[in-house]
Protein backbone atom coordinates (compact mmCIF):
# COMPACT_ATOMS: atom_id res chain seq x y z
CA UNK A 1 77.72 94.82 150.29
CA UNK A 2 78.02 98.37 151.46
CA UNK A 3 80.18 97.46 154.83
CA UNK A 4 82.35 95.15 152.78
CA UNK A 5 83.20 97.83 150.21
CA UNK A 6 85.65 99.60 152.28
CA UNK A 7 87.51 96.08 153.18
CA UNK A 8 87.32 95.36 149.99
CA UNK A 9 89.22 98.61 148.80
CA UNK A 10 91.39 97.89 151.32
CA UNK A 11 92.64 94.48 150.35
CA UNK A 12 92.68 95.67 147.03
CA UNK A 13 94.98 98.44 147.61
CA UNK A 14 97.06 96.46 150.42
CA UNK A 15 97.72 93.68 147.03
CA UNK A 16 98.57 96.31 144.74
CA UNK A 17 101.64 97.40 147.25
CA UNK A 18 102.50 94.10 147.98
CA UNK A 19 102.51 92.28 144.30
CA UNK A 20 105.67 94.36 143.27
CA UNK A 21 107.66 93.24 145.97
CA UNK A 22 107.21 89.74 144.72
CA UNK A 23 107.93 90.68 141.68
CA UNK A 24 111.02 92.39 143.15
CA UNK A 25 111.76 88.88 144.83
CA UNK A 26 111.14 86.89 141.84
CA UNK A 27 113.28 88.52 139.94
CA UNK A 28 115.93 88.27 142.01
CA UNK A 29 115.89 91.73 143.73
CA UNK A 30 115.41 92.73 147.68
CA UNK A 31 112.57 94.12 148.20
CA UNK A 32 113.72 95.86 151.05
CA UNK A 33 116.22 97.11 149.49
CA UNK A 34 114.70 98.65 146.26
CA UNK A 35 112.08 100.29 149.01
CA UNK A 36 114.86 102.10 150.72
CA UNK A 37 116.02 103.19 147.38
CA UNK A 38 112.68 104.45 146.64
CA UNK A 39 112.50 106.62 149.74
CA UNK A 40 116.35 107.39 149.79
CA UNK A 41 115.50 108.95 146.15
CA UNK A 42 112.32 110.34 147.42
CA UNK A 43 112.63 111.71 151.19
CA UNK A 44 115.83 110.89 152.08
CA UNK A 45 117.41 114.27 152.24
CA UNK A 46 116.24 118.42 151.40
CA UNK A 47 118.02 117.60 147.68
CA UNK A 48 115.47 114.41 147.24
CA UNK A 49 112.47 116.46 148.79
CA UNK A 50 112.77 119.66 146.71
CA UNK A 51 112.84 117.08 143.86
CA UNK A 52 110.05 115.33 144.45
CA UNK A 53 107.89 119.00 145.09
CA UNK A 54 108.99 120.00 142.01
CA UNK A 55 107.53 116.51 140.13
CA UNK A 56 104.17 117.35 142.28
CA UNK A 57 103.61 120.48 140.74
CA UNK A 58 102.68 119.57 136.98
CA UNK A 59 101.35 116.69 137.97
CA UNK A 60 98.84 118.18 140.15
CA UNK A 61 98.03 120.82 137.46
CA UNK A 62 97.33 117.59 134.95
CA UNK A 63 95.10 116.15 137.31
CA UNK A 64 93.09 118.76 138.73
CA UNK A 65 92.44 119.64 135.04
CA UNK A 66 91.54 116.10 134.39
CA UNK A 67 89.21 116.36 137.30
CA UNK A 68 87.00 119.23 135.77
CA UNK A 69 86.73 117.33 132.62
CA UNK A 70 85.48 113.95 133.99
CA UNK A 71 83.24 115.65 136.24
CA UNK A 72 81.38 116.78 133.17
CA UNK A 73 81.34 113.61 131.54
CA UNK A 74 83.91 114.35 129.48
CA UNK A 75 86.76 111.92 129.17
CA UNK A 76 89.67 113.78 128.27
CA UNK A 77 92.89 111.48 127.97
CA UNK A 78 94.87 113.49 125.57
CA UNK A 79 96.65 115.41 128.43
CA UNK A 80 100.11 114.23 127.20
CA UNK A 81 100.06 116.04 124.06
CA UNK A 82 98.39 119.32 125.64
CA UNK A 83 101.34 119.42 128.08
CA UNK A 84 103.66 120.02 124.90
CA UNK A 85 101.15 122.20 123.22
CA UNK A 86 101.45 124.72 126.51
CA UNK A 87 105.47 124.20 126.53
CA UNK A 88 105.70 125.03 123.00
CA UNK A 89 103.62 128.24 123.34
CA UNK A 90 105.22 128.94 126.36
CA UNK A 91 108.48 128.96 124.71
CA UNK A 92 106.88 131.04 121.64
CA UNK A 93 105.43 133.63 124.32
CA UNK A 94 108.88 133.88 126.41
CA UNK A 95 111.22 134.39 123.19
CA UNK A 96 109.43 136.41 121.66
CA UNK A 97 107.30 138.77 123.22
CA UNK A 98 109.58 141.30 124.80
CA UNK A 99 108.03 141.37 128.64
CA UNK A 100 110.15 142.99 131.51
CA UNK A 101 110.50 141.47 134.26
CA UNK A 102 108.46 138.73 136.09
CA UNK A 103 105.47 139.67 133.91
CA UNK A 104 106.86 137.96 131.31
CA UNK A 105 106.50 134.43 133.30
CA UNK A 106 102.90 135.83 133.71
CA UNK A 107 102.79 135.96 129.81
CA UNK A 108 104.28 132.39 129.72
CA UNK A 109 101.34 130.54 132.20
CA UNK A 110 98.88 132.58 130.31
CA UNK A 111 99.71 131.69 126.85
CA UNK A 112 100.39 128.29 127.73
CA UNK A 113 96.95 127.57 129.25
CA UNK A 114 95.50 129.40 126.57
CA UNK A 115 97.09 127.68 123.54
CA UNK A 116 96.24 123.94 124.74
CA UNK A 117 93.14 125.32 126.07
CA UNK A 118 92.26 125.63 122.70
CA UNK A 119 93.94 122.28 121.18
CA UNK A 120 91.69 120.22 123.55
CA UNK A 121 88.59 121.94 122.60
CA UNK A 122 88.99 121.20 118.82
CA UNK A 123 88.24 117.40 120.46
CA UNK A 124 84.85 119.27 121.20
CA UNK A 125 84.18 120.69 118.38
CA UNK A 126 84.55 117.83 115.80
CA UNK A 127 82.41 115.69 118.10
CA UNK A 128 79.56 118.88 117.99
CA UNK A 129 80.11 118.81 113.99
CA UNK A 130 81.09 115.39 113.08
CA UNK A 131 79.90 112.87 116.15
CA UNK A 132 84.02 112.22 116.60
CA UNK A 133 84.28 110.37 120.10
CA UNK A 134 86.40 112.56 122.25
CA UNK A 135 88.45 110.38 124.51
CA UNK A 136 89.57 109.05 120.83
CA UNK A 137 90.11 112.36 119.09
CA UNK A 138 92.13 114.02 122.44
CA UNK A 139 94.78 110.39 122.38
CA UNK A 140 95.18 110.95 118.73
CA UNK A 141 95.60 114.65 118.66
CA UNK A 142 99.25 113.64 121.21
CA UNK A 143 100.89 112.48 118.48
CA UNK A 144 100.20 115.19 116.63
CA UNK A 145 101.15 117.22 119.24
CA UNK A 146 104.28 115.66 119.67
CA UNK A 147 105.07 116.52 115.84
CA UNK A 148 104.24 119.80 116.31
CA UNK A 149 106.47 120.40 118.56
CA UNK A 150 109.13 118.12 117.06
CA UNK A 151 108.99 120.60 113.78
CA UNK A 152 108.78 123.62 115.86
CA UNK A 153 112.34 122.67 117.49
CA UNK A 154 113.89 121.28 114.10
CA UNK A 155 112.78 124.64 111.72
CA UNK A 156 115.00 127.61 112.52
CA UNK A 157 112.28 130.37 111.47
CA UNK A 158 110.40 128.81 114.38
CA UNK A 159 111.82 128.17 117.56
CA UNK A 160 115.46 125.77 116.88
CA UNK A 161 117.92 127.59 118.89
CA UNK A 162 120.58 129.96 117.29
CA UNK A 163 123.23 128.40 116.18
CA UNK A 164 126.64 129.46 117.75
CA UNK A 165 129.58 129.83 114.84
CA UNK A 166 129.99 126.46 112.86
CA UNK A 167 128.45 124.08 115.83
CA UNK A 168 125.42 122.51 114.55
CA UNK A 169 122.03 123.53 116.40
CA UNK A 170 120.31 120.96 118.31
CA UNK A 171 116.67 119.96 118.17
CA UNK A 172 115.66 122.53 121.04
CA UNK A 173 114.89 126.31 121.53
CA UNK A 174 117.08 129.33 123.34
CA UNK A 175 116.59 128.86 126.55
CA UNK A 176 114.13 131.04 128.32
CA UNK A 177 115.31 134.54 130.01
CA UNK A 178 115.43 134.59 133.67
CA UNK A 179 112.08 136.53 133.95
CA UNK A 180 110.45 134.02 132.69
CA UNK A 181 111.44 131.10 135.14
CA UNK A 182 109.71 129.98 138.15
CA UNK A 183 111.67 131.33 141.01
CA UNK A 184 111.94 129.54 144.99
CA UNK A 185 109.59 130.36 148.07
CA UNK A 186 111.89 132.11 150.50
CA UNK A 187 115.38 130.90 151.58
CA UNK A 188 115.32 127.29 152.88
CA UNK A 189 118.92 126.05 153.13
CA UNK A 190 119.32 122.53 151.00
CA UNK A 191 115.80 122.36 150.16
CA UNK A 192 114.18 124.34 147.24
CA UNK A 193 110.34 125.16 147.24
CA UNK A 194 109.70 126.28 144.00
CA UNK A 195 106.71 128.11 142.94
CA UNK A 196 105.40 126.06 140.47
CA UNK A 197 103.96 123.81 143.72
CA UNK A 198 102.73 126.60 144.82
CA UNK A 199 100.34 127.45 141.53
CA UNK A 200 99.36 123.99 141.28
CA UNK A 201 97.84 123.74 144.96
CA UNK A 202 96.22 127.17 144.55
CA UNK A 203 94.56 126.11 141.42
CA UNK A 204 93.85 122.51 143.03
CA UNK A 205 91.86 124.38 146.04
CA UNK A 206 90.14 127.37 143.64
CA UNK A 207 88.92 124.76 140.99
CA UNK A 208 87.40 123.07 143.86
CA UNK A 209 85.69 125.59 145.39
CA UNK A 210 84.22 126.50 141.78
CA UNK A 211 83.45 122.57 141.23
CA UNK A 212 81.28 122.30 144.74
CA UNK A 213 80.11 125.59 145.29
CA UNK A 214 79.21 127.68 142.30
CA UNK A 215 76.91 127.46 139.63
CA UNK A 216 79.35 126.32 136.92
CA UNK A 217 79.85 123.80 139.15
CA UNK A 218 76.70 122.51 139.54
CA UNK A 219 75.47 122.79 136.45
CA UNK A 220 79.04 119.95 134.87
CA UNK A 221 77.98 117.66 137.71
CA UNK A 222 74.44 118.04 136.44
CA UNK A 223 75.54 117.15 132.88
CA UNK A 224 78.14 114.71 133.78
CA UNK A 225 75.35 112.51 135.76
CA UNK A 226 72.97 112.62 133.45
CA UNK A 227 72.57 113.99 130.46
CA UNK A 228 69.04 113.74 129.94
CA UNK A 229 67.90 115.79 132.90
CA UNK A 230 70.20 118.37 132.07
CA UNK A 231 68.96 119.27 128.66
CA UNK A 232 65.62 119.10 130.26
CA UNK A 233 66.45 121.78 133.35
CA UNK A 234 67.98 123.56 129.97
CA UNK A 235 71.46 123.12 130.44
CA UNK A 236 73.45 123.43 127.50
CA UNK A 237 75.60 120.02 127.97
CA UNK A 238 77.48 119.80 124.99
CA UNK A 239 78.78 123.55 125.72
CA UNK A 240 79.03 122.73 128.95
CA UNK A 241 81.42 119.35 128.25
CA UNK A 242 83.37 121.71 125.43
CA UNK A 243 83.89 124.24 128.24
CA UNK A 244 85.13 122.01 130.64
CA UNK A 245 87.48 120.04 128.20
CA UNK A 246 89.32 123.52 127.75
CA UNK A 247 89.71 124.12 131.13
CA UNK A 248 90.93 120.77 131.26
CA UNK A 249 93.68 120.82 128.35
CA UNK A 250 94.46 124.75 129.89
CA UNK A 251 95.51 123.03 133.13
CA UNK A 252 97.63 120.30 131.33
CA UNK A 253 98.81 123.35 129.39
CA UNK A 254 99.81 125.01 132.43
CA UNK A 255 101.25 122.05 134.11
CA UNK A 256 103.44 122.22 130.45
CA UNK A 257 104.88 126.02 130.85
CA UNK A 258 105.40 125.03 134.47
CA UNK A 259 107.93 121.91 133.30
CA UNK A 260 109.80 124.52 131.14
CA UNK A 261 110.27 127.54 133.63
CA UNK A 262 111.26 125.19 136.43
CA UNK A 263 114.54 123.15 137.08
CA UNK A 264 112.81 120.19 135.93
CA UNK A 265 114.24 120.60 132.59
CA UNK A 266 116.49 123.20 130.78
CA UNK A 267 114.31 125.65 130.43
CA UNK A 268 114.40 125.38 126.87
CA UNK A 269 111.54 123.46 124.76
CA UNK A 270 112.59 119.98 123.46
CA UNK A 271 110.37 117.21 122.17
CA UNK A 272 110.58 114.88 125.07
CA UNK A 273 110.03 118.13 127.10
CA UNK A 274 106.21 115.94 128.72
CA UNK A 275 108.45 113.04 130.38
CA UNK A 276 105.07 111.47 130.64
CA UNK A 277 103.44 113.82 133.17
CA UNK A 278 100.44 113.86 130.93
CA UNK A 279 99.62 110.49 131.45
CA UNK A 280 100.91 110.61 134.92
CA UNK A 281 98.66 113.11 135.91
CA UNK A 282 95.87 111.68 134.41
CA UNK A 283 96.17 107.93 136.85
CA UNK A 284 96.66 110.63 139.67
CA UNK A 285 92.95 111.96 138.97
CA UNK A 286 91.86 108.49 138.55
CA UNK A 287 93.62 107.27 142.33
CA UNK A 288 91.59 110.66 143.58
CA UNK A 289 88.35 109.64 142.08
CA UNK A 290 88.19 113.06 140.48
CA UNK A 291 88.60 114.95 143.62
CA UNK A 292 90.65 118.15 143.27
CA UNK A 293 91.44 118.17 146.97
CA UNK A 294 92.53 115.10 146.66
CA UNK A 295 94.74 115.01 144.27
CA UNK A 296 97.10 116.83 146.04
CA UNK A 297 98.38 113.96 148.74
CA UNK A 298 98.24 111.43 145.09
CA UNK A 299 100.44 113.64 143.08
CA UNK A 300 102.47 113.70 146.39
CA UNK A 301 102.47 109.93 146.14
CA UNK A 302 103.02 109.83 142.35
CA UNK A 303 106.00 112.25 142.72
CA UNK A 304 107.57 110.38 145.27
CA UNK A 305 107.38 107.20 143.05
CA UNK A 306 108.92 109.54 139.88
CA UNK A 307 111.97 111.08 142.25
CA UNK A 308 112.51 107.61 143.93
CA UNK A 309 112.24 105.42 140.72
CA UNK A 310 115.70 107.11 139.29
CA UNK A 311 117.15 104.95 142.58
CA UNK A 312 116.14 101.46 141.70
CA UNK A 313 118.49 100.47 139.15
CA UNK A 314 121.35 100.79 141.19
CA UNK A 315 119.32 97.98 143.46
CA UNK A 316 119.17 96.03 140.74
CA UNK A 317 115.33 96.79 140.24
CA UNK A 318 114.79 98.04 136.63
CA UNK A 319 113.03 101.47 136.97
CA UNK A 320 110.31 100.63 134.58
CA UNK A 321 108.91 98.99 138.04
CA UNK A 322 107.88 101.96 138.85
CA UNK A 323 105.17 102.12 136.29
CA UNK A 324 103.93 99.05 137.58
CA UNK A 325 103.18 100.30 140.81
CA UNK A 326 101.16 103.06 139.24
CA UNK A 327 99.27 101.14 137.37
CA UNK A 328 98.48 98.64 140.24
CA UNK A 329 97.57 101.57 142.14
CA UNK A 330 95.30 103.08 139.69
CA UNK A 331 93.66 99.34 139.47
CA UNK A 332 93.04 99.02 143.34
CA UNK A 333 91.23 102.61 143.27
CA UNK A 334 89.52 102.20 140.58
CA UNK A 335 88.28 98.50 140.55
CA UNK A 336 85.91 98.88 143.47
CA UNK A 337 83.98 101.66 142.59
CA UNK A 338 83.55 99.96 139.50
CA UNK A 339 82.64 96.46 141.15
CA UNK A 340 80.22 98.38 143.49
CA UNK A 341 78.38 100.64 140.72
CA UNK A 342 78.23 97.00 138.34
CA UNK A 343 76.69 95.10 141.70
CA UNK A 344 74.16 98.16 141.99
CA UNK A 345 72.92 98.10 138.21
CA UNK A 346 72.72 94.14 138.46
């Protein structure tokens, strides 16, 4: 059973990239075609690449948070809404604390982590005082989240933007001031390296060192594997889980201020601000089995299928494809360990 497992995986995986070019072919479409797309939208040129880097970034900031949580035991799946949480008090921080200079995007990453830091660890605390089951209470707390930040935009004493003579203001904030925004890594002509990538892969490579190789570490593997022994060896698990679940939703939090300072959007907070890179992030932890290192090729992967899926429709291909080839993906990396762990207990 052990030899097979690999073969398995890999006939798994090999189906889960081959079922939506059937689909493709069902439908009508070329699959050929709609992969070309893909990697015209993806790779094709330096205006496709920088794209696609700068989709990696929060993504990899999702899942290497997502990584720290699950590694405690923790199941944290409200990402999504802790992505706004950190735009929104990005946004706060950058309008209006007045920061000179580059500080102030500093000030940004900072209160961003720290505000859905917090968010994700009221999950923690209402399971400490009232037994609430976190992966439920984290999903839930999205869509209030996403009314938070909904309100925030729509309420002038808060953070709508100014409204210019007898135009009507929009549901958004000012945008941010330039000191706020992530800039480029050096001069590369037609293709822009932004340093939002550059944050998430130094945070992907610290959190693992701290995950393998200190005591924090050891001591959320401990309590993620079993319980039990840890409160024997006197490990405080449920602070240990809480802990984690912040570091978790500070991450997502990050990856949130890092969607608002960068040319991903407008650099101004609106409600749709997310564009699903909670959820995205969090099947990118799951494809790494929880392996910060890893995590970094995936969200490569993920962002390629995010940059390329805007190509498909004009294939014929609806984009929403896309999604199924994450989710197939997810499936194929996920099933066997799954199958194997179920064949070990039986």
């Amino acid at each position: 059973m052990t030899r097979a497992g690999p073969w398995v995986s890999a006939a798994i995986v090999t189906a889960a990239l081959v079922l939506p070019g059937l689909l493709i072919a069902v439908t009508g479409g070329s699959p050929s075609a709609a992969l070309r797309a893909l990697i015209q939208g993806s790779l094709g040129d330096a205006t496709a690449v920088s794209q696609t880097l700068l989709y990696a970034a929060p993504l990899l900031l999702v899942a290497v948070g997502a990584c720290c949580s699950a590694r405690s035991g923790v199941f944290n799946i409200g990402q999504e809404g802790q992505v706004l949480i950190g735009a929104l008090a990005g946004a706060a921080a950058g309008l209006r604390l007045a920061v000179p200079g580059p500080a102030l995007l500093l000030v940004v990453l900072l209160a961003a982590a720290l505000a859905a830091g917090a968010w994700a660890w009221l999950s923690a605390l209402m399971n400490r005082l009232r037994g609430v089951d976190i992966a439920v209470s984290t999903l839930l707390m999205t869509f209030l989240a996403q009314q938070v930040v909904a309100f925030a935009v729509t309420t002038p004493w808060l953070l709508q933007e100014s409204r210019l003579g007898e135009a009507a203001a929009l549901p958004q904030s000012n945008k941010l001031p330039s000191g706020a925004l992530l800039g480029s890594l050096g001069d590369h002509p037609g293709l822009q390296l932004n340093l939002g990538l550059a944050v998430g892969v130094v945070v992907a490579m610290l959190v693992a060192v701290a995950l393998d190789r200190t005591r924090w570490g050891f001591r959320l593997t401990v309590a993620g594997l079993n319980p039990a022994a840890a409160r024997h060896a006197g490990i405080p698990v449920a602070a240990v889980g809480g802990i984690a679940l912040a570091v978790s939703g500070a991450l997502a939090g990050m990856a949130g201020a890092v969607l608002l300072a960068s040319p991903l959007s407008t650099n101004r907070l609106q409600p749709d601000i997310s564009i699903d890179i909670g959820w995205d992030g969090l099947l990118v932890a799951l494809v790494a089995r929880n392996r910060p290192l890893l995590t970094i090729p995936v969200a490569g992967l993920f962002a390629v299928l995010r940059a390329g899926g805007n190509f498909l429709a004009a294939t014929g291909v609806p984009p929403y494809l896309v999604d199924v080839v994450k989710a197939l993906l997810t499936l194929a990396f996920v099933a066997p360990a799954v199958m194997r762990r179920r064949s070990v207990v039986a």
